[in-house]
C-alpha atoms as a PDB file:
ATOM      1  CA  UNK A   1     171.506 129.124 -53.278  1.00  0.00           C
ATOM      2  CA  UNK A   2     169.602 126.202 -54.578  1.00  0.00           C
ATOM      3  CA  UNK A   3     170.783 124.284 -51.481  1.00  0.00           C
ATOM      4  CA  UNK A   4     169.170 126.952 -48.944  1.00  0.00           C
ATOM      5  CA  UNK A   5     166.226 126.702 -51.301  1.00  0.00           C
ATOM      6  CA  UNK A   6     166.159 123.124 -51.055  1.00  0.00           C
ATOM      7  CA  UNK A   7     166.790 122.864 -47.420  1.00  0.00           C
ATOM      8  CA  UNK A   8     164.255 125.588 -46.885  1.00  0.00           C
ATOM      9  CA  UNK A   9     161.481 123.354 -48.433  1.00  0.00           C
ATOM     10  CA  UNK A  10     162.554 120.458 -46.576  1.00  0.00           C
ATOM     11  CA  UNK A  11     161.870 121.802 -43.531  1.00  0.00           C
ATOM     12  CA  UNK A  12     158.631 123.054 -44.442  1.00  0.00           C
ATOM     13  CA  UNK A  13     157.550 119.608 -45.256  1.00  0.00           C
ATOM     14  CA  UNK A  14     158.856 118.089 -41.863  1.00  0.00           C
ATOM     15  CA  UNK A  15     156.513 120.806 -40.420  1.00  0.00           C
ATOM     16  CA  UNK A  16     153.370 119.828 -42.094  1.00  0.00           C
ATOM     17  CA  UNK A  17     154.402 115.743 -41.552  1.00  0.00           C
ATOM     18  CA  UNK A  18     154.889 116.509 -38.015  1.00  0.00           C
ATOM     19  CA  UNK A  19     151.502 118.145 -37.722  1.00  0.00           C
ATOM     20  CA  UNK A  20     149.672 115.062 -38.304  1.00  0.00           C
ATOM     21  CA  UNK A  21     150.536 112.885 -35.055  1.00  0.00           C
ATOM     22  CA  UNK A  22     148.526 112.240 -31.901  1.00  0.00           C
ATOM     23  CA  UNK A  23     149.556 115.670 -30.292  1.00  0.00           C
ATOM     24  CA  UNK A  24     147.441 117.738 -33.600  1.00  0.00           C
ATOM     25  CA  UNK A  25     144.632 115.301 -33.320  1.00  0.00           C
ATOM     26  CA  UNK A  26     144.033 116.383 -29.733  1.00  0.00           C
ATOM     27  CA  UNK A  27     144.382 119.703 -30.257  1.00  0.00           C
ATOM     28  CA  UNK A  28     142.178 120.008 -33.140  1.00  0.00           C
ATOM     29  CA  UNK A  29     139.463 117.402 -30.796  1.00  0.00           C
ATOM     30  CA  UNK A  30     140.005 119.781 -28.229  1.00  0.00           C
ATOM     31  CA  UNK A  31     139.176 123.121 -30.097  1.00  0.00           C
ATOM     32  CA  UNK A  32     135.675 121.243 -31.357  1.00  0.00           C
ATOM     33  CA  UNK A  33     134.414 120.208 -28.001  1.00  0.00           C
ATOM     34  CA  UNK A  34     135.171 123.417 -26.542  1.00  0.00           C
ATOM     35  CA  UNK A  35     133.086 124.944 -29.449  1.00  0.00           C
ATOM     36  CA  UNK A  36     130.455 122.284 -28.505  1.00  0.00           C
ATOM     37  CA  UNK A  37     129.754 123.171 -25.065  1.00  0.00           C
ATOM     38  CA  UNK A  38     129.687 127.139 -25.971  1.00  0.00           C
ATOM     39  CA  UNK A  39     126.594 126.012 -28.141  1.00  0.00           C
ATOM     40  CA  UNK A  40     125.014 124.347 -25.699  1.00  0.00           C
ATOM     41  CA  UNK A  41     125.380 126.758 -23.149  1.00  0.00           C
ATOM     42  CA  UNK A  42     123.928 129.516 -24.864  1.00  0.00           C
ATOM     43  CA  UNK A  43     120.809 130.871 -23.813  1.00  0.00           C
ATOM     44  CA  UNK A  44     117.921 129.424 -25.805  1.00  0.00           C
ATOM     45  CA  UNK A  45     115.927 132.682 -26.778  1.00  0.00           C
ATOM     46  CA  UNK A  46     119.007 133.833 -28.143  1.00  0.00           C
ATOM     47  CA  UNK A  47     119.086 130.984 -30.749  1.00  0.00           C
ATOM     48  CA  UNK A  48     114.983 131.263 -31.835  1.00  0.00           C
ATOM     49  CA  UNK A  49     114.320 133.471 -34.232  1.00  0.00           C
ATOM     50  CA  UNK A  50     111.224 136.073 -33.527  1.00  0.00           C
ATOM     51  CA  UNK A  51     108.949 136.236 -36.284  1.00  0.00           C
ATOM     52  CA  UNK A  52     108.795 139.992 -37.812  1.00  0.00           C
ATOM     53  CA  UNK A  53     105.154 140.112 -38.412  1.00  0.00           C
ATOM     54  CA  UNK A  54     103.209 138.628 -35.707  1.00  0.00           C
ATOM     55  CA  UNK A  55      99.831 139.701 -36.389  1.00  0.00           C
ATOM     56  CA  UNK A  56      98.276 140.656 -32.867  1.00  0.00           C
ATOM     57  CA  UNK A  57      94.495 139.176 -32.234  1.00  0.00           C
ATOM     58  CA  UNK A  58      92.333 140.745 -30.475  1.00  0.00           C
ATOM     59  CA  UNK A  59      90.111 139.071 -27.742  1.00  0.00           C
ATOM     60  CA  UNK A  60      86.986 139.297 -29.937  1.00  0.00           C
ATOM     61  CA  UNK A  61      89.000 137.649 -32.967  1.00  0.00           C
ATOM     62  CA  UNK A  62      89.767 134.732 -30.968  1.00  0.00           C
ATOM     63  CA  UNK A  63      86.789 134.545 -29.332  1.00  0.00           C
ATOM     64  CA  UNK A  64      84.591 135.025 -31.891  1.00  0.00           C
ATOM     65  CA  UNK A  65      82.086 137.636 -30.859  1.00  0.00           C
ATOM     66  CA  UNK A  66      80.440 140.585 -32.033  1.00  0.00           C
ATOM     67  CA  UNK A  67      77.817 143.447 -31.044  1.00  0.00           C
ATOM     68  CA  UNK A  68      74.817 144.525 -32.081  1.00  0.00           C
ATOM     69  CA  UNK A  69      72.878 147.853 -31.548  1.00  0.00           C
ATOM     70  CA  UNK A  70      69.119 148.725 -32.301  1.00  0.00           C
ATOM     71  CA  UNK A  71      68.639 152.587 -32.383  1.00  0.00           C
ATOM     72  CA  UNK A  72      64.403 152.865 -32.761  1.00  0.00           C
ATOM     73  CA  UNK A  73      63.166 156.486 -34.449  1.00  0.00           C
ATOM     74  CA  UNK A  74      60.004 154.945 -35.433  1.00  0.00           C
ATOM     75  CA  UNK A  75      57.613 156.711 -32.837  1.00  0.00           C
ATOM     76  CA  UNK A  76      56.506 153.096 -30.987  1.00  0.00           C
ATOM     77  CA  UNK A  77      58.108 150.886 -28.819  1.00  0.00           C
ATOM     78  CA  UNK A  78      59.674 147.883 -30.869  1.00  0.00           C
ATOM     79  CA  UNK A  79      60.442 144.446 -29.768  1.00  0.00           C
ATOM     80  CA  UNK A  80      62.972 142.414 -31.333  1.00  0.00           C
ATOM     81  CA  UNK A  81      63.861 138.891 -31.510  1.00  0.00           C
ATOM     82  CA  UNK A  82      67.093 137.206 -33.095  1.00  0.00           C
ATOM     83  CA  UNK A  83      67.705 133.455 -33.736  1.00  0.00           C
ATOM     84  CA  UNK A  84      70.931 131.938 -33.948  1.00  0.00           C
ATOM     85  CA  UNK A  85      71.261 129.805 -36.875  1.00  0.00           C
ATOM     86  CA  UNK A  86      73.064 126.710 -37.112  1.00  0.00           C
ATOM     87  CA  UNK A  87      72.938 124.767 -39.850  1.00  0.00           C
ATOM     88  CA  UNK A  88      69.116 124.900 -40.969  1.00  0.00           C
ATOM     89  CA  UNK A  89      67.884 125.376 -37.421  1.00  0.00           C
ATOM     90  CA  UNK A  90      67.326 128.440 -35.370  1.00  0.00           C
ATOM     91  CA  UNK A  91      68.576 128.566 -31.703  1.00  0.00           C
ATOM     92  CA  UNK A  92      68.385 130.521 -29.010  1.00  0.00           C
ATOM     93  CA  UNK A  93      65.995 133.755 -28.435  1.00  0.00           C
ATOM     94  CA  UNK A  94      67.179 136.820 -27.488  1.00  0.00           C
ATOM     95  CA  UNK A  95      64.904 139.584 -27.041  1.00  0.00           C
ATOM     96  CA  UNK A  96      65.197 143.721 -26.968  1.00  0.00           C
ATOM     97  CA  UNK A  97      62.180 146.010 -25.912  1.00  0.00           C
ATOM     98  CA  UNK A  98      63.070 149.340 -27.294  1.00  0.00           C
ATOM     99  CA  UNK A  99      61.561 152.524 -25.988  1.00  0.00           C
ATOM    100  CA  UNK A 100      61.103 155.042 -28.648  1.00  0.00           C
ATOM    101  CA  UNK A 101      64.023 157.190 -29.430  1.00  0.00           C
ATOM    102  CA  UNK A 102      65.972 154.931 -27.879  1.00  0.00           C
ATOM    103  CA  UNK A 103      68.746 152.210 -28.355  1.00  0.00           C
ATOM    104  CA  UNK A 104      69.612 149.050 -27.257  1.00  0.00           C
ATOM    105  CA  UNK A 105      72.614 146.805 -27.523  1.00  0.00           C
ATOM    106  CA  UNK A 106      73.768 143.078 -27.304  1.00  0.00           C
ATOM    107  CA  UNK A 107      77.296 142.277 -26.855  1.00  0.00           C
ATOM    108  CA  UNK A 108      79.530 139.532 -27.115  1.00  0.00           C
ATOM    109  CA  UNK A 109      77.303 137.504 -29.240  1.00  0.00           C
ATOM    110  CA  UNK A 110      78.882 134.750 -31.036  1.00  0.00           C
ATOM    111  CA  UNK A 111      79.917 135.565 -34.657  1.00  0.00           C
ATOM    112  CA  UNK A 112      77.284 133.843 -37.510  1.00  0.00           C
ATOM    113  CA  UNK A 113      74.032 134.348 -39.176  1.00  0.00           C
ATOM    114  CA  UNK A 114      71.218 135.342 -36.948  1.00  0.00           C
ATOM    115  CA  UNK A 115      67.355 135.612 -38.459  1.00  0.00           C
ATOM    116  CA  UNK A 116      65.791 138.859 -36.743  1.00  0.00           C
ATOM    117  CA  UNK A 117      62.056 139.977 -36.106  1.00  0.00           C
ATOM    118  CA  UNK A 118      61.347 143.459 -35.991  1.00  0.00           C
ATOM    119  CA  UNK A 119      57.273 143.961 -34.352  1.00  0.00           C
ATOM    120  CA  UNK A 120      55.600 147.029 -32.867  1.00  0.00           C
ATOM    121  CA  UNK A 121      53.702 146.881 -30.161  1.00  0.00           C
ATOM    122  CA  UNK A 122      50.143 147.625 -31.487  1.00  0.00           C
ATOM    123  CA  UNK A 123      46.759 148.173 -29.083  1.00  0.00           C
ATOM    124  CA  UNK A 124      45.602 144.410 -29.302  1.00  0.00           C
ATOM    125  CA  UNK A 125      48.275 142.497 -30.863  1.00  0.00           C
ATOM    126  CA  UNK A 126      52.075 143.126 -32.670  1.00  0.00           C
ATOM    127  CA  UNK A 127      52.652 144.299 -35.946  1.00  0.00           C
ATOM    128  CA  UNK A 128      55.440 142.513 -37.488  1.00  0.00           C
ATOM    129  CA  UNK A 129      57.374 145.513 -39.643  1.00  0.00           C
ATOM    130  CA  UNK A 130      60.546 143.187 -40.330  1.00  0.00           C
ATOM    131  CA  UNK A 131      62.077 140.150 -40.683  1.00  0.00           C
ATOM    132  CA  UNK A 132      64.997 138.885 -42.119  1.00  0.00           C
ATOM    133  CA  UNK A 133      68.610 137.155 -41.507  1.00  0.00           C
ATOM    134  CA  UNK A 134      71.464 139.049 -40.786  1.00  0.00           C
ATOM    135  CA  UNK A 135      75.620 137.999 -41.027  1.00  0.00           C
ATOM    136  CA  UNK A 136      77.792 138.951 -37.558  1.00  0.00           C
ATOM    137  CA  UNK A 137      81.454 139.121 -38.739  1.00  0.00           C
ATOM    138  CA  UNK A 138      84.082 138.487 -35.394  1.00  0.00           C
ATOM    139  CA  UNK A 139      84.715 141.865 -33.706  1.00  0.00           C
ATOM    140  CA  UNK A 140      81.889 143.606 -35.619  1.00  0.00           C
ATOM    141  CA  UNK A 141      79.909 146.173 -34.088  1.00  0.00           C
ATOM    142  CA  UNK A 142      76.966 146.673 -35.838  1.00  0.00           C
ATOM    143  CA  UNK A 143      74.202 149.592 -35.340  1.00  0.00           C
ATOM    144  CA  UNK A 144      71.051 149.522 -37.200  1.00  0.00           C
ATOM    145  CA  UNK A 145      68.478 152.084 -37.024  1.00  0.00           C
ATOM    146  CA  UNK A 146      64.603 151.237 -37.076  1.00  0.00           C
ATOM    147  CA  UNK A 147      62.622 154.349 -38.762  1.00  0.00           C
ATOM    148  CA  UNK A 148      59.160 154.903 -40.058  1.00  0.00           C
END
C-alpha cells in the first residue's frame, strides 16, 4: 500500500515539474495577451465612471445674470437709474420711466452690486425719493415695489 502511495505522489510531482517548460510558459503568455486586447477593445464609456451627483447649472448660473422688476404704487411717474459698480466706480446707466401703477423690468443684467436712484417727476424739476446700492445674486429675480 505504501508503494501505490508512494508511486501515487511521484507522479504528482512529475506533473507539476513538467508544467514548468516552454509549452506552460506559452500558454500562460498566451491567456494574458488575450486578456490584454479584451481591455483594450472595450468601449471607453463603459470603463468611465459617471459621477452620481452632477449638479445641473442653469444658463443664468453660468452666465451670471439676474432680473430686476420696479412695480410703482406711488401715484407719479418715477424714473430710475442703476449704476453698475465695479470696484469703487460706477458704470453704466440704465434707465426705467415708470407709469403709475405700473411695472417695469430689466433682465439679464450681470450679477453684482448696483447703486439705484429712485426720482419723481415733479412740475419744474425731479424729486429724488431714493437712493441706495443694491446686491444682484446669479439667477435672482428681484421685484421691488415703490409706494408713497
Amino acid at each position: 500500500m505504501r508503494i501505490y502511495y508512494s508511486l501515487l505522489l511521484l507522479i504528482a510531482c512529475s506533473a507539476a515539474i513538467a508544467q514548468n517548460n516552454l509549452a506552460a510558459n506559452i500558454i500562460e503568455g498566451s491567456k494574458t495577451l488575450v486578456d490584454l486586447i479584451r481591455v483594450i477593445k472595450t468601449p471607453k464609456n463603459s470603463l468611465i465612471a459617471m459621477p452620481v451627483n452632477n449638479p445641473v447649472l442653469d444658463s443664468c448660473t453660468i452666465k451670471n445674470i439676474a432680473d430686476i422688476c420696479y412695480k410703482n404704487n406711488s401715484g407719479n411717474t418715477v424714473n430710475i437709474s442703476l449704476f453698475r459698480r465695479i470696484g469703487n466706480t460706477y458704470i453704466g446707466n440704465l434707465s426705467l420711466k415708470i407709469p403709475n401703477n405700473s411695472q417695469e423690468c430689466l433682465y439679464e443684467l450681470v450679477a453684482g452690486i448696483y447703486k439705484y436712484k429712485i426720482e419723481i417727476e415733479g412740475e419744474a424739476q425731479k424729486i429724488l425719493i431714493n437712493e441706495g446700492e443694491l446686491k444682484l445674486n446669479a439667477c435672482e429675480k428681484a421685484i421691488r415695489e415703490i409706494k408713497k
